[in-house]
N, C-alpha and C. Protein backbone atom coordinates (compact mmCIF):
# COMPACT_ATOMS: atom_id res chain seq x y z
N UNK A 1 158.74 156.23 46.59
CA UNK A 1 159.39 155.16 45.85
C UNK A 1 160.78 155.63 45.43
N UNK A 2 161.72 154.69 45.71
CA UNK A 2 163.03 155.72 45.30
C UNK A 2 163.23 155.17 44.09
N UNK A 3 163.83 156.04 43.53
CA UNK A 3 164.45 155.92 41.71
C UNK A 3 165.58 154.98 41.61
N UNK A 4 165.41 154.74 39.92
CA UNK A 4 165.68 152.99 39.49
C UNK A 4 167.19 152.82 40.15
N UNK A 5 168.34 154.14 40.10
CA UNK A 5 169.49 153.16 40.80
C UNK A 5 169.28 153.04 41.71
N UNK A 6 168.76 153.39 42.76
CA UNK A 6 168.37 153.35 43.97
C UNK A 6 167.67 151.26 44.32
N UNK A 7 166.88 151.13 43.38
CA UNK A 7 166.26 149.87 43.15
C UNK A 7 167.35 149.05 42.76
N UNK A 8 168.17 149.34 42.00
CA UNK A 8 169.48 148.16 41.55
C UNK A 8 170.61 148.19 42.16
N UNK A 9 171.01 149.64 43.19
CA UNK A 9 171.57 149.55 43.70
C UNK A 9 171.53 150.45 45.50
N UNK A 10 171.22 149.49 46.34
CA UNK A 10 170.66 149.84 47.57
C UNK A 10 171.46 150.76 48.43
N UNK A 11 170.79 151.95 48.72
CA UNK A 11 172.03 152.85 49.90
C UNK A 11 173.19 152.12 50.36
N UNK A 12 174.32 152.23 50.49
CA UNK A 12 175.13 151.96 51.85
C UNK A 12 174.44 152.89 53.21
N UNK A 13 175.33 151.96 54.17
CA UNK A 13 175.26 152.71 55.60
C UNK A 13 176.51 153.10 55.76
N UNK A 14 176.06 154.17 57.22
CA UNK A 14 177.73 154.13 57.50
C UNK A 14 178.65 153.04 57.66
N UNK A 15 178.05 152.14 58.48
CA UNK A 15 179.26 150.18 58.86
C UNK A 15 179.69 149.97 57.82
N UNK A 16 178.68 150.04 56.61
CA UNK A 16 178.80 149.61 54.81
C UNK A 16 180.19 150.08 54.38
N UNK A 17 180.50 151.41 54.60
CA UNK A 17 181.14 152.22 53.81
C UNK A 17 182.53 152.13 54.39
N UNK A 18 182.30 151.86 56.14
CA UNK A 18 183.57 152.13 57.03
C UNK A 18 183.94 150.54 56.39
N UNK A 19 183.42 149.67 56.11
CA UNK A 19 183.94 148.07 55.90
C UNK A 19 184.77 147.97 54.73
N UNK A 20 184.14 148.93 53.71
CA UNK A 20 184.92 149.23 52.20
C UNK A 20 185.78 149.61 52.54
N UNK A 21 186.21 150.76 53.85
CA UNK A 21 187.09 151.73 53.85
C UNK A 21 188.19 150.88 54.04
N UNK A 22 187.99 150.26 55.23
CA UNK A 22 188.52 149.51 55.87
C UNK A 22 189.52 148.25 54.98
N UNK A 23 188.84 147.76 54.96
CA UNK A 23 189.33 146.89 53.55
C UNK A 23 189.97 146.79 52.50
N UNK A 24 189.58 148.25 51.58
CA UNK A 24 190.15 148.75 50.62
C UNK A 24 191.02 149.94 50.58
N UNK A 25 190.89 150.70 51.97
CA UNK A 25 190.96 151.89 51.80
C UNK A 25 192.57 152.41 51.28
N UNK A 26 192.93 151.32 51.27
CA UNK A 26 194.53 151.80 51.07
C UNK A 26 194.50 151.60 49.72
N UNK A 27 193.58 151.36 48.87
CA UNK A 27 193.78 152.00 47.12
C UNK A 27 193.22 152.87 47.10
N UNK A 28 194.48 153.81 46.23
CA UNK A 28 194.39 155.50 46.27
C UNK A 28 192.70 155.63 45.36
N UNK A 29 191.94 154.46 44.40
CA UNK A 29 191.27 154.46 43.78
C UNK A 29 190.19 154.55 44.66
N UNK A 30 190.09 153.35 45.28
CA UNK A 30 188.86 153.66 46.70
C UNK A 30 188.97 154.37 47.28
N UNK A 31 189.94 155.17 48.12
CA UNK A 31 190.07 155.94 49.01
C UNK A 31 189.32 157.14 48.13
N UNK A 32 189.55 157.58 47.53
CA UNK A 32 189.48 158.76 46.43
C UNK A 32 187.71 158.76 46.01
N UNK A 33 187.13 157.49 45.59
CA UNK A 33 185.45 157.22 45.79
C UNK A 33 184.88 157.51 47.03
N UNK A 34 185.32 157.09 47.98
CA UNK A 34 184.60 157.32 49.69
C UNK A 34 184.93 158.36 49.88
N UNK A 35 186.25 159.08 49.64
CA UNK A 35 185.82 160.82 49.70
C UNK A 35 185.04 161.70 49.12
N UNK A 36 184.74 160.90 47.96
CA UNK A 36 183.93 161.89 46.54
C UNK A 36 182.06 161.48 47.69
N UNK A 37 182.13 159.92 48.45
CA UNK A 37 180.86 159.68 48.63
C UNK A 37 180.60 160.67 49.55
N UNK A 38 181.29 161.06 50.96
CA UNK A 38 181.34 161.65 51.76
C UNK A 38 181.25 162.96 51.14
N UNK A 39 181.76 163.34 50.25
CA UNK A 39 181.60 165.54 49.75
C UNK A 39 180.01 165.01 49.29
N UNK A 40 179.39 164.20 48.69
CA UNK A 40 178.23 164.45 48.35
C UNK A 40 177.05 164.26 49.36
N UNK A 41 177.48 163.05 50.29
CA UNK A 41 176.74 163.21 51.26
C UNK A 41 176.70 164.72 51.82
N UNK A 42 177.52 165.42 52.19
CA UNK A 42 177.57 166.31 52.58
C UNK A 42 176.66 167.34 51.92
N UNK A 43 176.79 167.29 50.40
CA UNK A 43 175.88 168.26 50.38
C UNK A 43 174.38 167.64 50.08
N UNK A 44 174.02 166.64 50.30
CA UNK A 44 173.01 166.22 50.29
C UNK A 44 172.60 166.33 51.82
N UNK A 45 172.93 166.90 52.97
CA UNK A 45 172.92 167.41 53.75
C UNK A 45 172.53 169.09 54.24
N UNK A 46 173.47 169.44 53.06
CA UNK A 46 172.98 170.77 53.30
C UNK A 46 172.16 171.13 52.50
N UNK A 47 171.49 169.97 51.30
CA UNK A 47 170.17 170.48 50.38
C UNK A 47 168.80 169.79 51.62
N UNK A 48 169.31 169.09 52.33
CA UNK A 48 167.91 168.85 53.23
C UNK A 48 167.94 170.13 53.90
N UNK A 49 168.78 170.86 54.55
CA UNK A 49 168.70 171.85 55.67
C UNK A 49 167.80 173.13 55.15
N UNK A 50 168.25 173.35 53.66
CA UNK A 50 167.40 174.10 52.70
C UNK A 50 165.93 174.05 52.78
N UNK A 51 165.35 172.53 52.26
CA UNK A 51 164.37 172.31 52.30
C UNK A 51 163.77 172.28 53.66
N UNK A 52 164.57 172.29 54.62
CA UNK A 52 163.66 172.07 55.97
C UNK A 52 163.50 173.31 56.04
N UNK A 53 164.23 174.26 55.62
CA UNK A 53 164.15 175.85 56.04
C UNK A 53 162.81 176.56 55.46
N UNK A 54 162.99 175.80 54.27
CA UNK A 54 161.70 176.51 53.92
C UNK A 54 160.23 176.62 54.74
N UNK A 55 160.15 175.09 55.14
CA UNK A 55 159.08 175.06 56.11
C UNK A 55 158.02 174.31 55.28
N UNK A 56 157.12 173.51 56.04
CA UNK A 56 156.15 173.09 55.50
C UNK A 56 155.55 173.43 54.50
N UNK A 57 154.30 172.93 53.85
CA UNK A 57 153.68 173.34 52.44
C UNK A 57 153.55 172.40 51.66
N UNK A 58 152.64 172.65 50.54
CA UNK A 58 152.17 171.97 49.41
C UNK A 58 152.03 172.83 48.40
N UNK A 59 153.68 173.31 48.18
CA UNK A 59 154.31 174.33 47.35
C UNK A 59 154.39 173.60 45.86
N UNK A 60 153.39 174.03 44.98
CA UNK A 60 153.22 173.44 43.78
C UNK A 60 154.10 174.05 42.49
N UNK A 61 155.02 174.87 42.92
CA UNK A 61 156.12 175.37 42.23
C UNK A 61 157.21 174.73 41.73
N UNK A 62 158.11 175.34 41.29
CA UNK A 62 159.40 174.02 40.68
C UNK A 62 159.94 173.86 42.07
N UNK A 63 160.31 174.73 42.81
CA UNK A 63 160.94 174.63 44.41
C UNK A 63 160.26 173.52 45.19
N UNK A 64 158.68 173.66 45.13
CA UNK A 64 158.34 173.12 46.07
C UNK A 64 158.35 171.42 45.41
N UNK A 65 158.14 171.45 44.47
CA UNK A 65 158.19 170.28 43.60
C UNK A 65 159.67 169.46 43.87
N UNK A 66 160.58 170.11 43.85
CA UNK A 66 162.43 169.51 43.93
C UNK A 66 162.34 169.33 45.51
N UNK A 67 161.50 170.34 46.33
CA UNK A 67 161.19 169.77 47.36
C UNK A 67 161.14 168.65 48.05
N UNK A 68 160.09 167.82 47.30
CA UNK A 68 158.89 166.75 47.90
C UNK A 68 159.82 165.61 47.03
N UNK A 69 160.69 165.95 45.69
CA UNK A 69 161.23 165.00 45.10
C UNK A 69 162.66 164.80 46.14
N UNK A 70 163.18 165.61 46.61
CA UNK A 70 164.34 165.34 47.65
C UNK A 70 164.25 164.78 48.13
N UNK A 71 162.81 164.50 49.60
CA UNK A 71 162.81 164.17 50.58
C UNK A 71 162.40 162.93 49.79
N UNK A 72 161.67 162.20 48.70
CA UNK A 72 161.50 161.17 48.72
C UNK A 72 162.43 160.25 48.39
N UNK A 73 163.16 160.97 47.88
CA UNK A 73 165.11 160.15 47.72
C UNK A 73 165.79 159.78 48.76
N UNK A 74 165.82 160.97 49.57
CA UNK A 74 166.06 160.52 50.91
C UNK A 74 166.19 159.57 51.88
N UNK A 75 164.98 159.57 51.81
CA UNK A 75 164.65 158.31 52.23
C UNK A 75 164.51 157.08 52.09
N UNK A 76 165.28 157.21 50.94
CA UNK A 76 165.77 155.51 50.34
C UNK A 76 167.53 155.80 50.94
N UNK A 77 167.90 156.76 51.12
CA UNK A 77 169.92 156.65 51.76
C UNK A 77 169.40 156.19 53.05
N UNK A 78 169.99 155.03 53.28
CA UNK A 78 170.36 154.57 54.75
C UNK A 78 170.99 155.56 55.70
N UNK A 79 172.66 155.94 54.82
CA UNK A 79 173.54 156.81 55.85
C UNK A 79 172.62 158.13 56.03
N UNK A 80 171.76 158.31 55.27
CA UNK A 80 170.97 159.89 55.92
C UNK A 80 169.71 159.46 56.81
N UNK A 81 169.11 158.41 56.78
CA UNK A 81 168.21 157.72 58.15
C UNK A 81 169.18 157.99 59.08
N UNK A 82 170.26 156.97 59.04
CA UNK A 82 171.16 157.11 60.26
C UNK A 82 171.35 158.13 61.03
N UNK A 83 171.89 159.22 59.85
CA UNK A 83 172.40 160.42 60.58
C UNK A 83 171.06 161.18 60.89
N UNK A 84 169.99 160.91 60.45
CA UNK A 84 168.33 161.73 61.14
C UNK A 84 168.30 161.04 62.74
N UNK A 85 168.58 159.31 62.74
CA UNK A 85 168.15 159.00 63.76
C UNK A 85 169.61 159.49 64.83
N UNK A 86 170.59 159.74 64.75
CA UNK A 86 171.33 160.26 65.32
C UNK A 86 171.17 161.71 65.79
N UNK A 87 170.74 162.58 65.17
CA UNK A 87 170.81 163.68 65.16
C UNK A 87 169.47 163.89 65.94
N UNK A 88 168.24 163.42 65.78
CA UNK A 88 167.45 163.05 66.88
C UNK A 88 167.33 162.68 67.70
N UNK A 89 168.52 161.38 68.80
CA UNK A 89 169.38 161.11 69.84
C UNK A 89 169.57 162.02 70.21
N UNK A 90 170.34 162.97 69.73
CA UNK A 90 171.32 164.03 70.54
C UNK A 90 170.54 164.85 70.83
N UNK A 91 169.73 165.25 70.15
CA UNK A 91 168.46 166.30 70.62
C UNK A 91 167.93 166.13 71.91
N UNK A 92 167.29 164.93 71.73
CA UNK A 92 166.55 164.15 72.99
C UNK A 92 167.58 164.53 74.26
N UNK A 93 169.19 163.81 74.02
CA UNK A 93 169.38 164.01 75.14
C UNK A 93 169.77 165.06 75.58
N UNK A 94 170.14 165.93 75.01
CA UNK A 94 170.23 167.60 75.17
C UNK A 94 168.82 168.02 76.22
N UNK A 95 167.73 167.32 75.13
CA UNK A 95 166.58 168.26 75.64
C UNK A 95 165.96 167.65 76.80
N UNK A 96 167.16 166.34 77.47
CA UNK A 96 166.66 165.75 78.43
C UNK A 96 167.71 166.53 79.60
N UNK A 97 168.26 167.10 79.57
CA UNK A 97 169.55 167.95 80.44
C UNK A 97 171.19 167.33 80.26
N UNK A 98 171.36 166.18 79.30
CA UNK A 98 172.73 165.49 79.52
C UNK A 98 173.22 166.33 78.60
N UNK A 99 173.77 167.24 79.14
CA UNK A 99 174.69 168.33 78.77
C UNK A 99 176.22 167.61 78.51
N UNK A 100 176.37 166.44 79.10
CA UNK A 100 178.13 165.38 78.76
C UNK A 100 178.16 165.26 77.71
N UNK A 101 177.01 164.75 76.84
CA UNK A 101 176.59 164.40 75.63
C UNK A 101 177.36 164.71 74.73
N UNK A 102 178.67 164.39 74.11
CA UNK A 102 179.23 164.53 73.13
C UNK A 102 178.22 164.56 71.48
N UNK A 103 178.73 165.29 70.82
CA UNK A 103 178.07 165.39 69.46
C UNK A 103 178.93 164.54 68.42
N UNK A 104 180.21 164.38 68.94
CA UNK A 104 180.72 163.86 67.73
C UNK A 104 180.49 162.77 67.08
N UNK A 105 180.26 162.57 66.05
CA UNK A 105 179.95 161.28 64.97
C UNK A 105 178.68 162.01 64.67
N UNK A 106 178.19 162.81 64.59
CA UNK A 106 176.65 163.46 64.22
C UNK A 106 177.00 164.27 62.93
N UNK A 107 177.71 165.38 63.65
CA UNK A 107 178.12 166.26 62.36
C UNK A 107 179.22 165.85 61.36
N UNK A 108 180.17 165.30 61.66
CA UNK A 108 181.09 165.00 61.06
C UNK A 108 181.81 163.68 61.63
N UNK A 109 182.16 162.68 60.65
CA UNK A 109 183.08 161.20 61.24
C UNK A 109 184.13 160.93 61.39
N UNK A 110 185.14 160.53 61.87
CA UNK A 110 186.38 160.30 61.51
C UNK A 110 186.57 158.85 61.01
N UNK A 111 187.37 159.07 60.20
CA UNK A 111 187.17 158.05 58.79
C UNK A 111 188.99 157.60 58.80
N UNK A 112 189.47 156.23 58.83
CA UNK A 112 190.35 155.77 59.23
C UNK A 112 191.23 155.63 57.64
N UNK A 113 190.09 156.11 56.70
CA UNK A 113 190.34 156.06 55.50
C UNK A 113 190.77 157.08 54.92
């Protein structure tokens, strides 16, 4: 279940955010929010990589606990579905031999903003 702002106020996606950008992006005020959104996505990125590192479990500790509370946040952000189901694309086609397969837009976006 994701938590109450989450309930009053629903993930953006990436389209979401590029449309704000887009739109607004030329106030130094917005521009300046979609970068702050993007540094946190980011590290809400590298706190999943953490938790995946650890590895499975039903780690009843404070760790494993901030754990199981991460991933269920998670999964209320759209832009981090996205970037799972992306990042699972590229796998596939890697692990299908399309070695052409560009990565870009996976790890990092370019933002017109």
């Amino acid at each position: 279940m994701p938590y109450p702002l989450r309930i009053e106020y629903p993930a953006l996606s990436h389209a979401q955010l590029a449309i704000i950008g887009d739109r607004y992006g030329n106030d130094p005020v917005v521009r300046r929010l979609l970068m702050e959104v993007l540094a946190l996505q980011h590290i809400a990125l590298r706190a999943h990589q953490v938790a995946e590192a650890a590895g499975p479990g039903s780690r009843t500790d404070a760790f494993g606990i901030a754990v199981a509370a991460l991933h269920r946040e998670l999964e209320a952000e759209t832009w981090f579905q996205e970037d799972l189901a992306e990042r699972e694309a590229y796998r596939a086609r890697v692990s299908a031999g399309d070695k052409a397969q560009d990565r870009k837009g996976v790890s990092c976006r370019e933002h017109k903003w």
